[in-house]
N, C-alpha and C. Protein backbone atom coordinates (compact mmCIF):
# COMPACT_ATOMS: atom_id res chain seq x y z
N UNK A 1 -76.28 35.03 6.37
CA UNK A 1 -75.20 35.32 5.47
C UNK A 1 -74.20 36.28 6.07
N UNK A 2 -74.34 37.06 6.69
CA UNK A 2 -73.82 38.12 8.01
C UNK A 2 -72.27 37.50 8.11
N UNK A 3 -72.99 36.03 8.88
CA UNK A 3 -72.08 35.24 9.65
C UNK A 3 -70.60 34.76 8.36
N UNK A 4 -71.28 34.17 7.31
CA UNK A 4 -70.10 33.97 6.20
C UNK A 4 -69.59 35.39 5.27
N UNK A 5 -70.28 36.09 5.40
CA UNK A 5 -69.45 37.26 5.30
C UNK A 5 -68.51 37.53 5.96
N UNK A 6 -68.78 37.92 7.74
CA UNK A 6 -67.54 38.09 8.33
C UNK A 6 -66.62 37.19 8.22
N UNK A 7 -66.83 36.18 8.10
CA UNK A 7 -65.80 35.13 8.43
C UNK A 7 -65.01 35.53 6.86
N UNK A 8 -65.63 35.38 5.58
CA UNK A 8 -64.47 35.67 4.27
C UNK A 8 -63.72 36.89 4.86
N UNK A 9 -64.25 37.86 5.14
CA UNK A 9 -63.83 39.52 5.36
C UNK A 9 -62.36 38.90 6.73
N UNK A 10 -62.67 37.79 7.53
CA UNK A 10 -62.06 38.04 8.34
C UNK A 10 -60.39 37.32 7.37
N UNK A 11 -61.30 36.31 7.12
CA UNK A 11 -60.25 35.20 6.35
C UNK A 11 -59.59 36.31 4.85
N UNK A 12 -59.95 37.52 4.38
CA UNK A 12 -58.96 37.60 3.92
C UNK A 12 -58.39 38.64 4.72
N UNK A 13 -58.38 39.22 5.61
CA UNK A 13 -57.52 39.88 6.35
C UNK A 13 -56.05 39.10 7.07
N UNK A 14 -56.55 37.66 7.54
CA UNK A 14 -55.55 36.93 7.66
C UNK A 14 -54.52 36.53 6.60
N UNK A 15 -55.25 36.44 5.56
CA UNK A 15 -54.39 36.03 4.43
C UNK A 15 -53.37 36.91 3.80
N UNK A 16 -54.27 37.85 4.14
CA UNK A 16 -53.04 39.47 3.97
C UNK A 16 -52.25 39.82 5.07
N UNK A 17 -52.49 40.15 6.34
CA UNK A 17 -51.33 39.34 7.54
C UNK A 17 -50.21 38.14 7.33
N UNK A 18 -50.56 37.44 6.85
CA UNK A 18 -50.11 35.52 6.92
C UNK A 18 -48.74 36.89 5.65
N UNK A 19 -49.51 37.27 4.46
CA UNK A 19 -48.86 37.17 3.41
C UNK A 19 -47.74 38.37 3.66
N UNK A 20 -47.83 38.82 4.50
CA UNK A 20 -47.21 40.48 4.91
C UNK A 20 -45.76 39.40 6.01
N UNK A 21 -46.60 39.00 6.85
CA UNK A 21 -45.81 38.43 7.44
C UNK A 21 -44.54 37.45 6.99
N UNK A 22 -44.94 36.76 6.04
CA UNK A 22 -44.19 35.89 4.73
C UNK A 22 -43.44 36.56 4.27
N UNK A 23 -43.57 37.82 3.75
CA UNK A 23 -42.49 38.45 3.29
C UNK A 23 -41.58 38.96 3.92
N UNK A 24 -41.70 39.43 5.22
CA UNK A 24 -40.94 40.12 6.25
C UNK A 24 -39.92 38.65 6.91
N UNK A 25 -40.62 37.89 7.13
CA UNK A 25 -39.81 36.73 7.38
C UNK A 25 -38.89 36.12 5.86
N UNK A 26 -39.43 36.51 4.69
CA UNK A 26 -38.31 35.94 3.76
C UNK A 26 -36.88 37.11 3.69
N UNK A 27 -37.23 38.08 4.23
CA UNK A 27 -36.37 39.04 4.34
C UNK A 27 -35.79 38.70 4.96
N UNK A 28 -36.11 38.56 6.25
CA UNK A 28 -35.17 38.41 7.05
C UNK A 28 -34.20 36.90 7.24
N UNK A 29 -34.61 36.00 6.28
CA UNK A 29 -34.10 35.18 5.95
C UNK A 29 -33.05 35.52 4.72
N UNK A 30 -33.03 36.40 3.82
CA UNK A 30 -31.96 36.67 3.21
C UNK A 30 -30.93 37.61 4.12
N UNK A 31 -31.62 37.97 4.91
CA UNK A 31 -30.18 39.31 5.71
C UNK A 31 -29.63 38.26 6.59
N UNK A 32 -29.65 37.23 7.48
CA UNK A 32 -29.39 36.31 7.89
C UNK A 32 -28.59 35.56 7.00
N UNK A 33 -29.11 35.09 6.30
CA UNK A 33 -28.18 34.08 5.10
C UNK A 33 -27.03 34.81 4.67
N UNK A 34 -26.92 36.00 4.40
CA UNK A 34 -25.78 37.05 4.10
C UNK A 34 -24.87 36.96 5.49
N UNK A 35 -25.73 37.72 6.47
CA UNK A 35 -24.72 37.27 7.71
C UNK A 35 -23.99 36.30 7.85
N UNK A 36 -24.62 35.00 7.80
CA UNK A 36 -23.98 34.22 7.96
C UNK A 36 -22.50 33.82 7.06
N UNK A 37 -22.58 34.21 5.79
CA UNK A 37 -21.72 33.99 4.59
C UNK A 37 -20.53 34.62 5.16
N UNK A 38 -21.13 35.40 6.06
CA UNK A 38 -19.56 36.86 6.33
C UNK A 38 -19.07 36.37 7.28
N UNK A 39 -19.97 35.86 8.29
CA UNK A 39 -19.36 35.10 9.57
C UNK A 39 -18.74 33.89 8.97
N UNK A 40 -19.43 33.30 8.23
CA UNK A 40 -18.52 31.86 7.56
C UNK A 40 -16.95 32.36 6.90
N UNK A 41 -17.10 33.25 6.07
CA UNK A 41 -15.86 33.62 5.60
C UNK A 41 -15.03 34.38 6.44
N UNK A 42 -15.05 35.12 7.35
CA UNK A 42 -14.39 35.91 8.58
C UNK A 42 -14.01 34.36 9.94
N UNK A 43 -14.90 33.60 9.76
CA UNK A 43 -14.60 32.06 10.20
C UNK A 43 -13.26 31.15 9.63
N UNK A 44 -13.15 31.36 8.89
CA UNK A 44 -12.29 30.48 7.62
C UNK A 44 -11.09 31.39 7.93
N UNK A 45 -10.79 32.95 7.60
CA UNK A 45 -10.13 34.11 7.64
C UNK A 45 -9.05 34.17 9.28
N UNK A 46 -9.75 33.58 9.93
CA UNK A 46 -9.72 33.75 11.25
C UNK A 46 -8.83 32.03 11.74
N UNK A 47 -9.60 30.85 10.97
CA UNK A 47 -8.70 29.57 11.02
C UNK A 47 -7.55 29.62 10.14
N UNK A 48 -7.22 30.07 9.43
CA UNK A 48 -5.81 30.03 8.35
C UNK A 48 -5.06 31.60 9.16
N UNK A 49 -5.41 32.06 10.01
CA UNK A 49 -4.23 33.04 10.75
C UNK A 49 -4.14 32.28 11.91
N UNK A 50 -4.74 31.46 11.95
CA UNK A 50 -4.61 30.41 13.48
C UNK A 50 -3.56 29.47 12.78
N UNK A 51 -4.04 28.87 11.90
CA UNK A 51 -3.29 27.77 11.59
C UNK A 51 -1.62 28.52 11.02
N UNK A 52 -1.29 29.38 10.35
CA UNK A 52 -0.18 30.53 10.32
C UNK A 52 0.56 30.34 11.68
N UNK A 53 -0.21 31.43 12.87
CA UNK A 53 0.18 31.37 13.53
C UNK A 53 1.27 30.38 14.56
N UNK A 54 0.14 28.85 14.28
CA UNK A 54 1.21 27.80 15.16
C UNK A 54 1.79 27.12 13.97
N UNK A 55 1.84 27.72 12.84
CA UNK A 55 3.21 27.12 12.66
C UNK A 55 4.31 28.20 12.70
N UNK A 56 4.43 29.35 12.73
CA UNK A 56 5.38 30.04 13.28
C UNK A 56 5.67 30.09 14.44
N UNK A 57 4.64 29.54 15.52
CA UNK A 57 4.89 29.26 16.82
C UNK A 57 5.74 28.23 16.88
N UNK A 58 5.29 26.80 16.34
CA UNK A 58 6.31 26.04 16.36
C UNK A 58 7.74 26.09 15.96
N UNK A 59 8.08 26.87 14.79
CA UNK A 59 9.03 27.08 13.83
C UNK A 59 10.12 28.18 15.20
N UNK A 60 9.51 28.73 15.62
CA UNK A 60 10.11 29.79 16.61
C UNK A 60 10.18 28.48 17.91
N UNK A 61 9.90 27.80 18.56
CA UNK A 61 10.03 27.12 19.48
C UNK A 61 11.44 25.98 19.30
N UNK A 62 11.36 25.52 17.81
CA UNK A 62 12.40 24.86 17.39
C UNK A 62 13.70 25.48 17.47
N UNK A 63 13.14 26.71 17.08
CA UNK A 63 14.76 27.42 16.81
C UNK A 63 14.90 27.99 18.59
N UNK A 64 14.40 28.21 19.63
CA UNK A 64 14.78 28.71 20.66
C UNK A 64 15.47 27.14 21.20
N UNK A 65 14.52 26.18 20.97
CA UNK A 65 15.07 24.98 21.48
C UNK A 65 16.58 25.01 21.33
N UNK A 66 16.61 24.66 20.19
CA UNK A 66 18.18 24.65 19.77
C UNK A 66 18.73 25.85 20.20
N UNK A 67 19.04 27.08 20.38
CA UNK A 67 19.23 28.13 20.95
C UNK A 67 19.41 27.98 22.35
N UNK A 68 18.50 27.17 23.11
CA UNK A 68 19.25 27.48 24.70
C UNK A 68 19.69 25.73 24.47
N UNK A 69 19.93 24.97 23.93
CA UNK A 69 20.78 23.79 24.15
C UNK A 69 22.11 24.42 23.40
N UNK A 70 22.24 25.22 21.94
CA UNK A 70 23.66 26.03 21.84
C UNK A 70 24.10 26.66 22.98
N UNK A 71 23.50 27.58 23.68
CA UNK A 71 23.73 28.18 24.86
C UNK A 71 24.32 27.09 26.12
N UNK A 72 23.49 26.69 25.99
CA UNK A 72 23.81 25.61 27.34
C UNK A 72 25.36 24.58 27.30
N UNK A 73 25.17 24.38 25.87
CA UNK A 73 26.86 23.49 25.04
C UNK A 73 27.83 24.61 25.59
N UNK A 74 27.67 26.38 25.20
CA UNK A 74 28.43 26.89 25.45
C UNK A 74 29.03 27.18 26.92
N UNK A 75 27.94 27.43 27.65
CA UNK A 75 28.24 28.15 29.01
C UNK A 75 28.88 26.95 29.34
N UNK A 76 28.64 25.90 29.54
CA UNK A 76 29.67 24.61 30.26
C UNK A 76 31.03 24.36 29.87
N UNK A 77 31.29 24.70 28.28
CA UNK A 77 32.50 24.93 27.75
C UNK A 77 33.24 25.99 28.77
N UNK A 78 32.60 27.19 28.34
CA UNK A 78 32.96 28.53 29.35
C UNK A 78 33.26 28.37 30.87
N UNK A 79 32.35 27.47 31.03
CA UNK A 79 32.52 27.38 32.66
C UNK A 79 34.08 26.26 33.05
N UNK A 80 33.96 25.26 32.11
CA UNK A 80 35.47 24.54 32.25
C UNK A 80 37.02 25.19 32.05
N UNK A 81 36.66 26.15 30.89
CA UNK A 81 37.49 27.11 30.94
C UNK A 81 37.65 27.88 31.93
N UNK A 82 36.96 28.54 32.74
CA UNK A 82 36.84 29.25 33.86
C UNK A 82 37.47 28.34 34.81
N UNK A 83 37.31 27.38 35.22
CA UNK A 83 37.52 26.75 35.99
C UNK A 83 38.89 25.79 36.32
N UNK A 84 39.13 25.97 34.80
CA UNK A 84 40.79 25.35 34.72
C UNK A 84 41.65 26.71 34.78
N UNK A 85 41.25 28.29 34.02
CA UNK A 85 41.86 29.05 34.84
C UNK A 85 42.46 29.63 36.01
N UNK A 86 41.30 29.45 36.84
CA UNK A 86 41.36 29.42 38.37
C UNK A 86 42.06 28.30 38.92
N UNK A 87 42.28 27.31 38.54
CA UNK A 87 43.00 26.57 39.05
C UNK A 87 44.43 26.75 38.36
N UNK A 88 44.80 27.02 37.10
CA UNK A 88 45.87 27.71 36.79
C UNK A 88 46.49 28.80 37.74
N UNK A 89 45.89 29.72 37.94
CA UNK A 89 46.02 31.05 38.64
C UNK A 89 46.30 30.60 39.99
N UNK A 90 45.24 29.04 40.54
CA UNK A 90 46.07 28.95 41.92
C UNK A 90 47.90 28.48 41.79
N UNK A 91 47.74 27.53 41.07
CA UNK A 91 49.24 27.31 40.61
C UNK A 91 50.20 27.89 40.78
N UNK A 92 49.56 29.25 39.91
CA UNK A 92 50.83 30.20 39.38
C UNK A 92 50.79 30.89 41.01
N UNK A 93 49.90 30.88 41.39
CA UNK A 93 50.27 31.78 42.47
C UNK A 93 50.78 30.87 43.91
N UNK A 94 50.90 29.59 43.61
CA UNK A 94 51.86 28.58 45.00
C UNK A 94 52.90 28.78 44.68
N UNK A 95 53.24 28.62 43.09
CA UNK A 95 54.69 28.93 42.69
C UNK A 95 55.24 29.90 42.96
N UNK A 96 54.68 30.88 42.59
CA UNK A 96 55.06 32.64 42.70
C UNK A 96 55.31 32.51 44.29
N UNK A 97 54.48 32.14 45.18
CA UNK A 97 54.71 32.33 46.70
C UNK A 97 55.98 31.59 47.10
N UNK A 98 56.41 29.97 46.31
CA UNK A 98 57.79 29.56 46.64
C UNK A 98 58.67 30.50 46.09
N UNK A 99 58.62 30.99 45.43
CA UNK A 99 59.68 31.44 44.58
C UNK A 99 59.52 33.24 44.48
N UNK A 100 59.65 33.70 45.28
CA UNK A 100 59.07 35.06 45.16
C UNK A 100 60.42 35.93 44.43
């Protein structure tokens, strides 16, 4: 009888281990599950300032677009102007040299 004694004595020591252990693991299954909720929502928090982001990225890319093609319409304007000046100015100045 020795022998089934130890063995209950042993078997409920396991069962109180097993049951100690069960609880420490359901714990740590709720602090986990919480974690995760925060990482899920700091997840989500984190895709809608992304998704924000490129569309003000885009919204800003549109408007530079158009911005260096205004620019670009202009400087060529500017530059024809420039360029019919200078050729004015040679003018005036063949004339001016006949005619001093």
């Amino acid at each position: 009888f020795d022998w089934c004694d130890d063995m209950a004595r042993n078997a409920g020591f396991e069962i109180k281990t097993a049951e100690a252990k069960k609880e420490k693991l359901e714990s740590q299954i709720g602090e986990l599950t919480s974690s995760i909720m925060v990482s899920t929502s700091k997840i989500e928090e984190l895709a809608a300032a992304i998704a924000a982001d490129d569309a003000e990225l885009k919204d800003a890319t549109t408007v530079r677009k158009k911005e260096a093609a205004d620019f670009a319409k202009n400087e060529a304007e500017l530059m024809d102007v420039v360029e019919t000046l200078e050729r004015a100015i040679t003018i005036i100045s063949k004339e001016m040299a006949k005619n001093p």
